[in-house]
PDB file of N, CA and C in Angstrom:
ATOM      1  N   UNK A   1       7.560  26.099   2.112  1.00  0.00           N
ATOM      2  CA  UNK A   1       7.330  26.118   0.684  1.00  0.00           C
ATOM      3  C   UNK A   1       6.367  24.992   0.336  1.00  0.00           C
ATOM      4  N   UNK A   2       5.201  25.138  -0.285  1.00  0.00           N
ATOM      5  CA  UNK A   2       4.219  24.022  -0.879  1.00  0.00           C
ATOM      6  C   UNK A   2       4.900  23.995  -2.207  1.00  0.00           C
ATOM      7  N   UNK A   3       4.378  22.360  -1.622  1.00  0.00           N
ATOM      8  CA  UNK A   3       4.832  22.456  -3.707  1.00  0.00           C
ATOM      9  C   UNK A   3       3.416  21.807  -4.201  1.00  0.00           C
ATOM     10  N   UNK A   4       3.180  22.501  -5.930  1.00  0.00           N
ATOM     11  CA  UNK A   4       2.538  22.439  -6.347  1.00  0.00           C
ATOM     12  C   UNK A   4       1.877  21.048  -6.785  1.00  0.00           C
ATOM     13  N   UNK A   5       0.424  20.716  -6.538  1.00  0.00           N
ATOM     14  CA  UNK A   5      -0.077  19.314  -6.447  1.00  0.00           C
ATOM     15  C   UNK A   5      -0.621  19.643  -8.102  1.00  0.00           C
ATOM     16  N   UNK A   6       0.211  18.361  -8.479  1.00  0.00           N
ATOM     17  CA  UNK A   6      -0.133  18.424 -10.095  1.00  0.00           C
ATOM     18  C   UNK A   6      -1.888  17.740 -10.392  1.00  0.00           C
ATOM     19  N   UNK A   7      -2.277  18.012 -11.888  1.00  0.00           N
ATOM     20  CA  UNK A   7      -3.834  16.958 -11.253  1.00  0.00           C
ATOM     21  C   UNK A   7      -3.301  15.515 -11.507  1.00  0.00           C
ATOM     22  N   UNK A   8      -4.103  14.985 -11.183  1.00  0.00           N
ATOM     23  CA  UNK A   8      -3.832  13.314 -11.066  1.00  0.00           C
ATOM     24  C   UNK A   8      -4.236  12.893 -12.821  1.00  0.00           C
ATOM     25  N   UNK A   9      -3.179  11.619 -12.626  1.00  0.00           N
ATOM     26  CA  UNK A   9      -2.831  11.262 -14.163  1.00  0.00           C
ATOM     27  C   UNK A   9      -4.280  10.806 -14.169  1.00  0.00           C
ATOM     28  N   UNK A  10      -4.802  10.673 -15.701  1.00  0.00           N
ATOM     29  CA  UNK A  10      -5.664  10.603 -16.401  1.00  0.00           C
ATOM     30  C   UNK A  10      -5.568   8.847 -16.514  1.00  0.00           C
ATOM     31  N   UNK A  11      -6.409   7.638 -16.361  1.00  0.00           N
ATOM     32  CA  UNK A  11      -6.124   7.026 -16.468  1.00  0.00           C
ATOM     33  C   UNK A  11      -7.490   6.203 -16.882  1.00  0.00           C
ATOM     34  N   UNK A  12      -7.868   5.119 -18.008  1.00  0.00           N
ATOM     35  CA  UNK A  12      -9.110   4.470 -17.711  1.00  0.00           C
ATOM     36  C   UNK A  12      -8.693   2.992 -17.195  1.00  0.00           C
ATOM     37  N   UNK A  13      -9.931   2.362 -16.875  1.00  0.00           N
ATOM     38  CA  UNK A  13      -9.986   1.192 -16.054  1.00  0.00           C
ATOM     39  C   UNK A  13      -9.283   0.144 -16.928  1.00  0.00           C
ATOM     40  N   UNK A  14      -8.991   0.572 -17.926  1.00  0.00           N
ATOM     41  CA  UNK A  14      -7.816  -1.261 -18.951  1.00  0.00           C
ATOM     42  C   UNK A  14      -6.745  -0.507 -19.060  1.00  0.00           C
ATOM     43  N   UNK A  15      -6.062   0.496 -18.393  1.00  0.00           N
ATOM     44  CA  UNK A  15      -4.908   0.632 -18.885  1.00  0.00           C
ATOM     45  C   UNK A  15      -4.359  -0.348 -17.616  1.00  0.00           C
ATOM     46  N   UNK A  16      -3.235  -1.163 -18.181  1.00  0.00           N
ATOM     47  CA  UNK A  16      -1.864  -2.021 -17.229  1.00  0.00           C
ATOM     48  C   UNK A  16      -1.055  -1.185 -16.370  1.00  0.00           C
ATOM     49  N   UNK A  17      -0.720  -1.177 -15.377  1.00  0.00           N
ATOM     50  CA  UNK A  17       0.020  -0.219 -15.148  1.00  0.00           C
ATOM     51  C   UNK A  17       1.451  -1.322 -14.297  1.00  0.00           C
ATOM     52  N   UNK A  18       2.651  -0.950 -14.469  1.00  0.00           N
ATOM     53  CA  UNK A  18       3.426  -1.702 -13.598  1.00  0.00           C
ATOM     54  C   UNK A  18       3.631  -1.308 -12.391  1.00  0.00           C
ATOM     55  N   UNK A  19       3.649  -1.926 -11.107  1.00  0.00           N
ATOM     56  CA  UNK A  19       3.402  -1.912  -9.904  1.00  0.00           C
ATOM     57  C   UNK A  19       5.153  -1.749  -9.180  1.00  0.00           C
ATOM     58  N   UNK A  20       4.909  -1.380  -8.081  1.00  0.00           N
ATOM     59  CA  UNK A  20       6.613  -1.534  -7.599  1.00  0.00           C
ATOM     60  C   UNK A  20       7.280  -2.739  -7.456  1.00  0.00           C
ATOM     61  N   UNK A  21       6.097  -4.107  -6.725  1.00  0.00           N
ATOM     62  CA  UNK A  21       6.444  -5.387  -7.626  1.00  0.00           C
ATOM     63  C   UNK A  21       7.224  -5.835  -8.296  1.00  0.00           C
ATOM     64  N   UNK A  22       6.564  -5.296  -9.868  1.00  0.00           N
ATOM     65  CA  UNK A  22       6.560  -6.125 -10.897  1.00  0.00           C
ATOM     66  C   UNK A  22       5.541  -6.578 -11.587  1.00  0.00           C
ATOM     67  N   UNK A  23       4.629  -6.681 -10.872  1.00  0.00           N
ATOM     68  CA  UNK A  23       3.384  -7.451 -11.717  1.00  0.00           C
ATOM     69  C   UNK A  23       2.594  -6.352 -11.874  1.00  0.00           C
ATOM     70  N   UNK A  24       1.688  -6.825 -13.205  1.00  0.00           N
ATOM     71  CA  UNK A  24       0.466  -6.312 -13.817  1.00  0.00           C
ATOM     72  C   UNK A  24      -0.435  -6.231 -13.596  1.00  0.00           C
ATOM     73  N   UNK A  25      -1.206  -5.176 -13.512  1.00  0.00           N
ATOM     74  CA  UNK A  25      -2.409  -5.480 -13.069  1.00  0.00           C
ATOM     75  C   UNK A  25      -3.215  -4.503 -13.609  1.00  0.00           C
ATOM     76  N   UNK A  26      -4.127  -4.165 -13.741  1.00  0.00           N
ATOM     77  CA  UNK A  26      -4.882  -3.474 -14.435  1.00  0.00           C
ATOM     78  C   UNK A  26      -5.697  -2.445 -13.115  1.00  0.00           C
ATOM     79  N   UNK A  27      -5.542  -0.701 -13.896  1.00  0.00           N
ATOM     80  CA  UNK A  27      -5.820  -0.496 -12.146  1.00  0.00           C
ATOM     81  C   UNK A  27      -7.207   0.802 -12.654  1.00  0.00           C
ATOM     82  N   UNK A  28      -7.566   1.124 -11.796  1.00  0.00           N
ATOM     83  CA  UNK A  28      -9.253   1.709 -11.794  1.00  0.00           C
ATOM     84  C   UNK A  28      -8.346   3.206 -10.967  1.00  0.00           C
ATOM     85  N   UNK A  29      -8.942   4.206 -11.326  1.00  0.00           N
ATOM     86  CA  UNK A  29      -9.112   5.420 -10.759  1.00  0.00           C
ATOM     87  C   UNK A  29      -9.610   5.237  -9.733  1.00  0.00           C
ATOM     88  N   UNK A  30      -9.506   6.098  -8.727  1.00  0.00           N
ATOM     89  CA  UNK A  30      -9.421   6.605  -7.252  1.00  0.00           C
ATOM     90  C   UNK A  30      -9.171   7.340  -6.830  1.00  0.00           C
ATOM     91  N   UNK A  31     -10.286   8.815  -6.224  1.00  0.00           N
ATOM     92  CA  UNK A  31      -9.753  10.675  -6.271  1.00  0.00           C
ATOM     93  C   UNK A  31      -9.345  10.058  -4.677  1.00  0.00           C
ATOM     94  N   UNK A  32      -8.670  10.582  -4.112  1.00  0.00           N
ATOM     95  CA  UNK A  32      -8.854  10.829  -2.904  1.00  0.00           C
ATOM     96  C   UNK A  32      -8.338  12.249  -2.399  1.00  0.00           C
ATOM     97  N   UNK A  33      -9.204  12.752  -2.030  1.00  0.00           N
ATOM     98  CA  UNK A  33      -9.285  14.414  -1.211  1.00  0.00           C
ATOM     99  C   UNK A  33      -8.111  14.599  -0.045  1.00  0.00           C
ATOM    100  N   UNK A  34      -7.180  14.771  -0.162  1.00  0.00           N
ATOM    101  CA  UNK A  34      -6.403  15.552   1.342  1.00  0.00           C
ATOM    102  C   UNK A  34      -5.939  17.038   1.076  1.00  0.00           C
ATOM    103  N   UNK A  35      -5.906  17.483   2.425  1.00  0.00           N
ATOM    104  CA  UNK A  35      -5.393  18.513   2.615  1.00  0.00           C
ATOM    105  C   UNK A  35      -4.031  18.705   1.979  1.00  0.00           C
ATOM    106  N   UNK A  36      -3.438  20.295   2.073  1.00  0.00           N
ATOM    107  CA  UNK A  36      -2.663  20.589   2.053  1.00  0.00           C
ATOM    108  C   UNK A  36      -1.368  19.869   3.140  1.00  0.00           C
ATOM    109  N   UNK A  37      -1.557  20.083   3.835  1.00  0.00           N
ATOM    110  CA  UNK A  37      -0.153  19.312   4.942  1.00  0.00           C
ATOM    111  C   UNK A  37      -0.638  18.029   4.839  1.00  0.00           C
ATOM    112  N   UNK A  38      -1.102  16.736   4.541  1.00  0.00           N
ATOM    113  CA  UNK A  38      -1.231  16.052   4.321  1.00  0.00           C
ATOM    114  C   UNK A  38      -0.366  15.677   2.515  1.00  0.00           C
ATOM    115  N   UNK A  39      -0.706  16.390   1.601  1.00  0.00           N
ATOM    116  CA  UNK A  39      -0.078  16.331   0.647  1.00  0.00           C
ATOM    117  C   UNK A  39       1.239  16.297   0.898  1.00  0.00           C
ATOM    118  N   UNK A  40       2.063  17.355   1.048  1.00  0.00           N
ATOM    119  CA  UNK A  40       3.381  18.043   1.832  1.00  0.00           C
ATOM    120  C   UNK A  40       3.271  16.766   2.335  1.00  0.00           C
ATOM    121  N   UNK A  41       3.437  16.065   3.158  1.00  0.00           N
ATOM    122  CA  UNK A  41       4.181  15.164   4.128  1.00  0.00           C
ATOM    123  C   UNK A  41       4.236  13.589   2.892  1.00  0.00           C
ATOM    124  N   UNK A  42       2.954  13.403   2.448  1.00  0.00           N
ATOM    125  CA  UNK A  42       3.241  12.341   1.122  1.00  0.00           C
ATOM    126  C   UNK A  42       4.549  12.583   0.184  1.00  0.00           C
ATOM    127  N   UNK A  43       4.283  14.117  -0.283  1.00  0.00           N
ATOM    128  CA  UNK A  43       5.070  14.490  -1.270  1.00  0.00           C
ATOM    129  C   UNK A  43       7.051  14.652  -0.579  1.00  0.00           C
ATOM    130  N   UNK A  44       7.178  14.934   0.852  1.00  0.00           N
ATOM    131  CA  UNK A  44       8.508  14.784   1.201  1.00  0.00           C
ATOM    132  C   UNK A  44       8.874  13.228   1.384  1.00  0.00           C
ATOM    133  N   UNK A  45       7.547  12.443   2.045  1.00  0.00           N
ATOM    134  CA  UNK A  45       8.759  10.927   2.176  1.00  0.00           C
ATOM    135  C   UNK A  45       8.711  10.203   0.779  1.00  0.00           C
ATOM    136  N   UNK A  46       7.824  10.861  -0.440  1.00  0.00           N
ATOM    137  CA  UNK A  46       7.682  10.530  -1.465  1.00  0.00           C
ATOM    138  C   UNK A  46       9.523  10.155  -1.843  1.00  0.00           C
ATOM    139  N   UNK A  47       9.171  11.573  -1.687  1.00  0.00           N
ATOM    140  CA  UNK A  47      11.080  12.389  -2.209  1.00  0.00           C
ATOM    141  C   UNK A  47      12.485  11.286  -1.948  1.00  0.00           C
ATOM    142  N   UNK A  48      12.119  11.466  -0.688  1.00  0.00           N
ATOM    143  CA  UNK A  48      13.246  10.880   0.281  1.00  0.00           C
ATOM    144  C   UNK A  48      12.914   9.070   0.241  1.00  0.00           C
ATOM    145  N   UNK A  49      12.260   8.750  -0.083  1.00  0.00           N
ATOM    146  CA  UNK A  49      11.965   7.363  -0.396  1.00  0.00           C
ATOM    147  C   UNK A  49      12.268   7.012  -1.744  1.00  0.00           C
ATOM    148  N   UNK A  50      12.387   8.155  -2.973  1.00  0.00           N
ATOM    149  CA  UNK A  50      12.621   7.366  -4.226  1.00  0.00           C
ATOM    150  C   UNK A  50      11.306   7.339  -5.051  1.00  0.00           C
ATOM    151  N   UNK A  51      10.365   7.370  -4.448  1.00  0.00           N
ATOM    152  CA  UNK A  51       9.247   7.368  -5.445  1.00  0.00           C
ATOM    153  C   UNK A  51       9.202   8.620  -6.417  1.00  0.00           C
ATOM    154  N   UNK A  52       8.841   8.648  -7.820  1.00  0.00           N
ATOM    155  CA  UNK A  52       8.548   9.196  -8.406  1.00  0.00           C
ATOM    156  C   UNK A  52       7.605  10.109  -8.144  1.00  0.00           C
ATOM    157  N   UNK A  53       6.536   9.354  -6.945  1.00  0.00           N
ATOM    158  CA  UNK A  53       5.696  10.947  -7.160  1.00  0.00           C
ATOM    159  C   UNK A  53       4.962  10.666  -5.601  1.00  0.00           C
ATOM    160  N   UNK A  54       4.476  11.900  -4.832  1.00  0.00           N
ATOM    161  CA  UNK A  54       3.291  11.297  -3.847  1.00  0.00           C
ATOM    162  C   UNK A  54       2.322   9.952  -4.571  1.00  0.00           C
ATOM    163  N   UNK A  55       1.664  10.616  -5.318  1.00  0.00           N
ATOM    164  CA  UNK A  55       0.511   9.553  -5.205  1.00  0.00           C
ATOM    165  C   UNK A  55       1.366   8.121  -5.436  1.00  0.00           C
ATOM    166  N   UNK A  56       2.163   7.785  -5.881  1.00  0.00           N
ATOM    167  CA  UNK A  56       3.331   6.192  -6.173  1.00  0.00           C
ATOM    168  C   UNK A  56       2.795   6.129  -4.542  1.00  0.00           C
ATOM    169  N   UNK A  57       3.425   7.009  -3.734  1.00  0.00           N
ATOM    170  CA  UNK A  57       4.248   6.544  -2.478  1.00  0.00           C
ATOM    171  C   UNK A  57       2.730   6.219  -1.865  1.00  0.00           C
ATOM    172  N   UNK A  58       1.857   6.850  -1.852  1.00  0.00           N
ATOM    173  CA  UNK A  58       0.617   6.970  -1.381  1.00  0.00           C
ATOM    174  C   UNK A  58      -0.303   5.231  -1.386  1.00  0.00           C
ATOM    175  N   UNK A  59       0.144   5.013  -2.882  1.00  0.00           N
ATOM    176  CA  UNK A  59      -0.275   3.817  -3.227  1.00  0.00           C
ATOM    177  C   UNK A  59       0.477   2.791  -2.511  1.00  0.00           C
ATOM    178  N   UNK A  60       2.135   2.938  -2.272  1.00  0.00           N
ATOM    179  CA  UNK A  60       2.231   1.425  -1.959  1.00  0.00           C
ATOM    180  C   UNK A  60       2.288   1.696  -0.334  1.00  0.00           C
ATOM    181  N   UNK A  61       1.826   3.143   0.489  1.00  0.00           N
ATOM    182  CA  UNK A  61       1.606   3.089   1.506  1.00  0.00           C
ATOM    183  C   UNK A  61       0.205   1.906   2.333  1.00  0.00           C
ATOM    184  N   UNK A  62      -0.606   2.714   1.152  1.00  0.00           N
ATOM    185  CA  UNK A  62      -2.260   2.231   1.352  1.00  0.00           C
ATOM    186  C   UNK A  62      -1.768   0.475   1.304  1.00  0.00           C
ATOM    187  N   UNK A  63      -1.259   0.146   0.012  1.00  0.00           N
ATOM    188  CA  UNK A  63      -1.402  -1.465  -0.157  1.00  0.00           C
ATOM    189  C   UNK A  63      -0.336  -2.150   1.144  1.00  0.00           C
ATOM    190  N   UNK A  64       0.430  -1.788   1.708  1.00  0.00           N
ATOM    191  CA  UNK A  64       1.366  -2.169   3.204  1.00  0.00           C
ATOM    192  C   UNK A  64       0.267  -2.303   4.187  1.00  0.00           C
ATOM    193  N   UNK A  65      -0.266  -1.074   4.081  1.00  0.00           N
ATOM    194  CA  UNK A  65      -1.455  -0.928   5.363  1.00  0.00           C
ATOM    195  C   UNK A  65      -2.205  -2.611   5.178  1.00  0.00           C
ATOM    196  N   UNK A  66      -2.613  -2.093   4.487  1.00  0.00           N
ATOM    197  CA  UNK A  66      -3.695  -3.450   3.861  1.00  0.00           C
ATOM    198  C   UNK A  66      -3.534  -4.377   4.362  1.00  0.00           C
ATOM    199  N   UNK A  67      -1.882  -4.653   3.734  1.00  0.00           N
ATOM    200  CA  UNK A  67      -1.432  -6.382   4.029  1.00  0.00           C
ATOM    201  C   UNK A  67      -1.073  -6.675   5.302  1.00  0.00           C
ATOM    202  N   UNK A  68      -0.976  -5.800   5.732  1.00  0.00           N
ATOM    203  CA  UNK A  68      -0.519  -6.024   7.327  1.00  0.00           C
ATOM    204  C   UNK A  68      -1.992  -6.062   8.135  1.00  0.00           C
ATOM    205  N   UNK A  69      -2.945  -5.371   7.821  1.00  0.00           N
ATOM    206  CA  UNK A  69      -4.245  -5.477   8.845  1.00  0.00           C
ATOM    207  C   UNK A  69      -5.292  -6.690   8.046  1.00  0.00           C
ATOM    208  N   UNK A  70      -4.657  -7.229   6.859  1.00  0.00           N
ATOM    209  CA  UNK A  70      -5.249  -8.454   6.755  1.00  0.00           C
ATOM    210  C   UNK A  70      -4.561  -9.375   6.955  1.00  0.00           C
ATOM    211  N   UNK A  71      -3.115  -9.465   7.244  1.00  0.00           N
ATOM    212  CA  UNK A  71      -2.353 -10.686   7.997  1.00  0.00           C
ATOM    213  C   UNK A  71      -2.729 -10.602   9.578  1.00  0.00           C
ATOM    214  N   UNK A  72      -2.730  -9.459  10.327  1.00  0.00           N
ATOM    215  CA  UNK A  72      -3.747  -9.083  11.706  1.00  0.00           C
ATOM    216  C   UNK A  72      -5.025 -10.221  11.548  1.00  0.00           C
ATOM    217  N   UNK A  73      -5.736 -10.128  10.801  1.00  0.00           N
ATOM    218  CA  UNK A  73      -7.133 -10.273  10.727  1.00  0.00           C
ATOM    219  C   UNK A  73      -7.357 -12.073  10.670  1.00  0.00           C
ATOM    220  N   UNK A  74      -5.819 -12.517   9.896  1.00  0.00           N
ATOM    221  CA  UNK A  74      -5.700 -13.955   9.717  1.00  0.00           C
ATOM    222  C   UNK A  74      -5.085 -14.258  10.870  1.00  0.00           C
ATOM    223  N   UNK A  75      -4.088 -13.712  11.833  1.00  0.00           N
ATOM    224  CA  UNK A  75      -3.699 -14.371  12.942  1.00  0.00           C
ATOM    225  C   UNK A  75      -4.948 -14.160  13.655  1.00  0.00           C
ATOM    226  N   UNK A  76      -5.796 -13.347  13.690  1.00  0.00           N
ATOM    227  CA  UNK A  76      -6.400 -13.481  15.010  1.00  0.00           C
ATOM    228  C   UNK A  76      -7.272 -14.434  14.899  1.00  0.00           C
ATOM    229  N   UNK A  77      -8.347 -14.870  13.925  1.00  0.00           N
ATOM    230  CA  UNK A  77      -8.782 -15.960  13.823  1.00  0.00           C
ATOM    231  C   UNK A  77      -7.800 -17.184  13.826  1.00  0.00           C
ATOM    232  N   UNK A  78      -6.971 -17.764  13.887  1.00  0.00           N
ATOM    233  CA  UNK A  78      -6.246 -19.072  14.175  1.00  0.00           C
ATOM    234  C   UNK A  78      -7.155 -19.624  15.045  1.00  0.00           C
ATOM    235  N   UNK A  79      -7.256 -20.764  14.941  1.00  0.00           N
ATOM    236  CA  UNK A  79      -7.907 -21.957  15.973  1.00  0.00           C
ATOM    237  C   UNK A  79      -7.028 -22.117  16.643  1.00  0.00           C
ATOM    238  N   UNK A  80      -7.405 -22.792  18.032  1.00  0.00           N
ATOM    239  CA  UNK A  80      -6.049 -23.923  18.464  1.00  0.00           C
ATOM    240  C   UNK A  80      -5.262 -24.715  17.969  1.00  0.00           C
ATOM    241  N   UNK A  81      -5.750 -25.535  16.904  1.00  0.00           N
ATOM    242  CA  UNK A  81      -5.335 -26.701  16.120  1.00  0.00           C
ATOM    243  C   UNK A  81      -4.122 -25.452  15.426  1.00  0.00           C
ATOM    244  N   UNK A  82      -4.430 -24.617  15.143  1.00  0.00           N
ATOM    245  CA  UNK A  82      -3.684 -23.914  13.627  1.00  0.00           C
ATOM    246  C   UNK A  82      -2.478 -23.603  14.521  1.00  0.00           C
ATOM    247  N   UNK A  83      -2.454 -22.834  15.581  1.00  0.00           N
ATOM    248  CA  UNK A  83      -1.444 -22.397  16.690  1.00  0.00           C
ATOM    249  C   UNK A  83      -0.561 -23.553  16.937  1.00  0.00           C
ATOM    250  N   UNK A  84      -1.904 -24.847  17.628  1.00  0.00           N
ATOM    251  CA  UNK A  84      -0.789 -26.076  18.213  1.00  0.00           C
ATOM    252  C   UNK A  84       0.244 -26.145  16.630  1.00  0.00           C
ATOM    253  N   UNK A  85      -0.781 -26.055  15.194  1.00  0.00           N
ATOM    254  CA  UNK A  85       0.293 -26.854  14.148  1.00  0.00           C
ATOM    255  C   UNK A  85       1.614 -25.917  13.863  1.00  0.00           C
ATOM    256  N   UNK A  86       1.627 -24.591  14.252  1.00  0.00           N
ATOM    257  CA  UNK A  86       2.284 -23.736  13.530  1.00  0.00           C
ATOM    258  C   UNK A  86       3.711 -24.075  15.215  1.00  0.00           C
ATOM    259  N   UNK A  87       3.033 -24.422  16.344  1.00  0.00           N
ATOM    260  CA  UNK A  87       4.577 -24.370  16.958  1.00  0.00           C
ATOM    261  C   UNK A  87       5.103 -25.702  16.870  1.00  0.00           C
ATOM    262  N   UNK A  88       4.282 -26.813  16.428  1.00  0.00           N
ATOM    263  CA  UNK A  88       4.826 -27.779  16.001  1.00  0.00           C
ATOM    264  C   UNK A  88       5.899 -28.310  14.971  1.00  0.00           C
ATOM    265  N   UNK A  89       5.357 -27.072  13.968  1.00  0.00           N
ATOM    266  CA  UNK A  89       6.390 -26.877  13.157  1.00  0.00           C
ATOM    267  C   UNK A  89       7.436 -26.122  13.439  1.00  0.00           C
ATOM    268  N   UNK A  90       7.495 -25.657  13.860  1.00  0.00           N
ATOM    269  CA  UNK A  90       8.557 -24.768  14.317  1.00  0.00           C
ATOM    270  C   UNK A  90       9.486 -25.506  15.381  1.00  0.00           C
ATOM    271  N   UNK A  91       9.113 -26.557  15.914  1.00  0.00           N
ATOM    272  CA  UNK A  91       9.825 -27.904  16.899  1.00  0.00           C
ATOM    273  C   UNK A  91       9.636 -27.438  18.378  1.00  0.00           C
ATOM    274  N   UNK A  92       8.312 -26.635  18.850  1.00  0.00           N
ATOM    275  CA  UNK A  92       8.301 -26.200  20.158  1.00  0.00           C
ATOM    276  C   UNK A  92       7.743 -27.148  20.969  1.00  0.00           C
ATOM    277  N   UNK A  93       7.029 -28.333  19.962  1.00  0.00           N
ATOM    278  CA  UNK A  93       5.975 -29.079  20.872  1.00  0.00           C
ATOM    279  C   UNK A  93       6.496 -30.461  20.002  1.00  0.00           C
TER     280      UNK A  93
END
C-alpha cells in the first residue's frame, strides 16, 4: 500500500519554525526529489519513530548525518598536541 505524498508545506524564508530541539530558527525551503520507495521507507520509520510526518523525520535524519560527519571531520584533523591534551585529560598520560 503507498501512501499518499501530500505536497510539501508552503513555507517562506522568515517564517520561525520550532525544531525537535527546541530552538528557533528561521528555516528556507528545500524540494528534494525521491522516489516512491524511498518516500515509503521515510514515511514508515517516520510512523514508528513518532514524527509527525516524513519530511520532520527526513529533516532531523539529514541534520544527525551532518553532525556526525562534521564531528568525523573535527577528529580527524586533531594535531598531536590536541590528542596528547584530550588523554591527558582523561588521566591516561
Amino acid at each position: 500500500m503507498t501512501a499518499a505524498r501530500p505536497p510539501p508545506p508552503s513555507r517562506d524564508a522568515t517564517t520561525a519554525t520550532r525544531m525537535p530541539s527546541g530552538a528557533e530558527t528561521a528555516s528556507m525551503d528545500l524540494v528534494l526529489d525521491v522516489d516512491d520507495d524511498l518516500y515509503e521507507r521515510l514515511a514508515r520509520r517516520a510512523e514508528s519513530q513518532g514524527f509527525e510526518s516524513p519530511e520532520d523525520y527526513a529533516h532531523t535524519v539529514i541534520d544527525t548525518v551532518l553532525d556526525e560527519l562534521e564531528s568525523d571531520e573535527r577528529r580527524a584533523t586533531a594535531t598531536d598536541d590536541d590528542v596528547r591534551e584530550r588523554l591527558e585529560d582523561l588521566g591516561y598520560l
